[in-house]
Protein backbone atom coordinates (compact mmCIF):
# COMPACT_ATOMS: atom_id res chain seq x y z
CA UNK A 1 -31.06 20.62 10.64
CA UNK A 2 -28.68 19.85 8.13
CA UNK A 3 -25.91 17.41 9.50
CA UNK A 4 -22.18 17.62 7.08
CA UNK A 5 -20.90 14.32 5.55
CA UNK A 6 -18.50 13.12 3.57
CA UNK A 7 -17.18 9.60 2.06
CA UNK A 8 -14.70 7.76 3.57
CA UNK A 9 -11.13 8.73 1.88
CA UNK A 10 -9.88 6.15 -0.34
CA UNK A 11 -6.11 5.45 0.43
CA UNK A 12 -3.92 3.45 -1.96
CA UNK A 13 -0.69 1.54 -0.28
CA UNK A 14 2.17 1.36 -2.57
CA UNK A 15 5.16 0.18 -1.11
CA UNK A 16 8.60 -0.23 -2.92
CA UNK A 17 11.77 -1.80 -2.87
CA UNK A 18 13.42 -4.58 -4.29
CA UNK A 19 14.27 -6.00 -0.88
CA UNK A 20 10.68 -6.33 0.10
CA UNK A 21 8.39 -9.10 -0.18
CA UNK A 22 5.33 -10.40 1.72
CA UNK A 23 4.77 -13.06 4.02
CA UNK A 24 3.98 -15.46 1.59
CA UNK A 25 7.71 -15.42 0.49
CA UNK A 26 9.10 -15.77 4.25
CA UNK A 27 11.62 -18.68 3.28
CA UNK A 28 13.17 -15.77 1.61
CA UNK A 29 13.24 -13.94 4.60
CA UNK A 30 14.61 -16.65 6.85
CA UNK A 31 17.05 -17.10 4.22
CA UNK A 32 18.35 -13.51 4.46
CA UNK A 33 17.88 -12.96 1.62
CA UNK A 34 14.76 -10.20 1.84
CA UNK A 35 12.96 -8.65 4.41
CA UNK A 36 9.07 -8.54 4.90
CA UNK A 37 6.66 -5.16 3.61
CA UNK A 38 5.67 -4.60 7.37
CA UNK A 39 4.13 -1.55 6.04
CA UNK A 40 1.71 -3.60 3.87
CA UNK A 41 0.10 -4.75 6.61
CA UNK A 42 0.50 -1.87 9.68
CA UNK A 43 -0.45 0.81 7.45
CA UNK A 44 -3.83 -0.81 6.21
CA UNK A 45 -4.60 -1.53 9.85
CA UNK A 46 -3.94 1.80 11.14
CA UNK A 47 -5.85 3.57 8.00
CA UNK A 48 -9.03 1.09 8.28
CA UNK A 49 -9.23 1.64 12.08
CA UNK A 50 -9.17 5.62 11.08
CA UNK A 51 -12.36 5.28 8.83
CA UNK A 52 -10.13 4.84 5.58
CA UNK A 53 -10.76 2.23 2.59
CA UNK A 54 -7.70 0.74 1.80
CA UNK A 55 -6.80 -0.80 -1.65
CA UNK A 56 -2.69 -2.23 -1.43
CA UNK A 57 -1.02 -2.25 -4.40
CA UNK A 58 1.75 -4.95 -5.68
CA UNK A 59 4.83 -4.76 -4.36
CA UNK A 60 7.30 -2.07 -6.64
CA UNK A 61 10.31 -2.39 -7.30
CA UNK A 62 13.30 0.39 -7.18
CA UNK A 63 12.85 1.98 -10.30
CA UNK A 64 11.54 5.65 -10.46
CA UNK A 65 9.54 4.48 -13.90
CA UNK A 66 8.27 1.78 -11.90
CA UNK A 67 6.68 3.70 -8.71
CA UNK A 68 5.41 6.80 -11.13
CA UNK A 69 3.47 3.84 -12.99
CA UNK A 70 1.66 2.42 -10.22
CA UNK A 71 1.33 5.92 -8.22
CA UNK A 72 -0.62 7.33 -11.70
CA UNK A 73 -2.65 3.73 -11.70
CA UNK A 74 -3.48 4.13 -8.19
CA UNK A 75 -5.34 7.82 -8.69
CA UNK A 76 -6.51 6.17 -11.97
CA UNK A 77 -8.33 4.14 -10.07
CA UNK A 78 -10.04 6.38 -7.77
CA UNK A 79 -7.94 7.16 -4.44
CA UNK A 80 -7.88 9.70 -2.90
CA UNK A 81 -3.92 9.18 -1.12
């Protein structure tokens, strides 16, 4: 019998915001000054433990020009999400 399959989806993280910044840079969050990407690291969690491979992007910043770049990079490079 023939049994269906399919690849694992390939799901891209971008997160934005000028605030953000990852834990690397927590002096800067201590210092108030910024606040940590928490979704940088739950959402790759969550998506791995669903079956997903998960690329995160860099960090972008507010701009609209910014986010429609790295979105269009992201399929560019093969994901799926």
């Amino acid at each position: 019998a023939e049994v269906p399959v399919h690849r694992r989806p390939r799901v891209t993280i971008v997160s934005s915001g000028d605030e953000l910044v990852l834990l690397d840079r927590f002096d800067a969050v201590r210092d108030g000054d910024r606040i940590v990407s928490s979704s940088s690291y739950a959402l790759p969690a969550l998506l791995r433990q669903a079956g997903a491979e998960v690329t995160r992007w860099p960090l972008v910043p507010d701009r609209l020009t910014a986010l429609r770049d790295a979105l269009r990079e992201a399929l560019a490079a093969g994901c799926d999400l």
